[in-house]
Protein backbone atom coordinates (compact mmCIF):
# COMPACT_ATOMS: atom_id res chain seq x y z
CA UNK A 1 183.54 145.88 204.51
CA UNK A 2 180.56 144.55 205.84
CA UNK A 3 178.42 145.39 202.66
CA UNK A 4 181.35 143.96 200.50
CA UNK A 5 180.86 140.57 202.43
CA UNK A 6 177.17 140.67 201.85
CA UNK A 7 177.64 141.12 198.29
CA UNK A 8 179.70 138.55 197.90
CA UNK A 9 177.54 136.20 200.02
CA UNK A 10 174.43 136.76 197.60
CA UNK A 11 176.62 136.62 194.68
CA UNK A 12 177.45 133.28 195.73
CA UNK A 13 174.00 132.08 196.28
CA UNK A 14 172.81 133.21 192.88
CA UNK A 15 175.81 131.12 191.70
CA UNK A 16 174.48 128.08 193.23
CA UNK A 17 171.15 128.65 192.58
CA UNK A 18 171.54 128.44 188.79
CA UNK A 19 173.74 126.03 188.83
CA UNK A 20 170.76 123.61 190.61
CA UNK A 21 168.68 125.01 187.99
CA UNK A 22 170.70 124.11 185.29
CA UNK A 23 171.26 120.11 186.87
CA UNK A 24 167.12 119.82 187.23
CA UNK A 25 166.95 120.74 183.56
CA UNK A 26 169.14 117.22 182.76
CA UNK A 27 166.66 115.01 184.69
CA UNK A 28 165.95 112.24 182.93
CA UNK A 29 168.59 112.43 180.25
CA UNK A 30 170.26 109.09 181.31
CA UNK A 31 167.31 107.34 180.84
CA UNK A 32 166.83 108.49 177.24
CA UNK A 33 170.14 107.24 176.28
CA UNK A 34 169.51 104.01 177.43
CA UNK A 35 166.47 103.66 175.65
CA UNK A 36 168.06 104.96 172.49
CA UNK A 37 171.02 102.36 173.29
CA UNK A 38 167.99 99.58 173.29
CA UNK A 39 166.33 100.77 170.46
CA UNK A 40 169.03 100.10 168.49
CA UNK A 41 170.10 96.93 170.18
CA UNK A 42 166.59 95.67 169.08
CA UNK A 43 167.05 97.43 165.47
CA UNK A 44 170.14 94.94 164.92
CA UNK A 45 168.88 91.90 166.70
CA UNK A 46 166.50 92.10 163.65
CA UNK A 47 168.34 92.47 161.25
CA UNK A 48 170.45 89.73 161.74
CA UNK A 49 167.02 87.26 162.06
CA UNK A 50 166.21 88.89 158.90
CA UNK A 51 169.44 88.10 157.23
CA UNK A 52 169.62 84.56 158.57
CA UNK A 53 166.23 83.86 157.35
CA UNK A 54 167.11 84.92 153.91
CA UNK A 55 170.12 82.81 153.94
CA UNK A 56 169.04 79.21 153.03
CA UNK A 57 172.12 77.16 155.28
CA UNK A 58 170.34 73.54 154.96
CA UNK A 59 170.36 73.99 150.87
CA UNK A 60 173.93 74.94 150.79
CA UNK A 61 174.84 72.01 152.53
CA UNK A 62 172.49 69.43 151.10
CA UNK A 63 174.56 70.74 147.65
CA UNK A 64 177.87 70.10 149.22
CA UNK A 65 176.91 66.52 150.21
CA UNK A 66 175.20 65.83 146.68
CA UNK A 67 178.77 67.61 144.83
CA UNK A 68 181.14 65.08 147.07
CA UNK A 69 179.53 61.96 144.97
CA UNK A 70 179.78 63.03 141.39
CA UNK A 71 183.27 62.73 139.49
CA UNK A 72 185.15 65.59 139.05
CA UNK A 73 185.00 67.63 135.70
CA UNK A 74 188.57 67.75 135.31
């Protein structure tokens, strides 16, 4: 019975010893995602400034404001 007990007792303890060696392996993963997670914030923060710079807003509405003077074609 004794020996049974033992067994049991060391069983357990190998049990939580690779358990604690499989959470150490995980250090550091949180931080990685978050960094991904910016990385990607910052990839679309730039494109957006990209595709607002390409888009010329003050000529588009100089046009409209030039178009509301002239007669109609119609």
């Amino acid at each position: 019975m004794t020996r049974m007990l033992v067994n049991a007792k060391v069983r357990a303890i190998k049990a939580r010893e690779a358990l604690q060696a499989r959470a150490a392996g995980d250090a550091g993963q949180g931080t990685l995602e978050y960094l991904g997670i910016v990385i990607i914030a910052v990839i679309l923060v730039g494109a957006i400034v990209y595709a607002v710079g390409e888009f010329d807003l003050d000529g588009k509405i100089a046009k409209e404001f030039e178009s509301i003077g002239e007669p109609n074609a119609g």
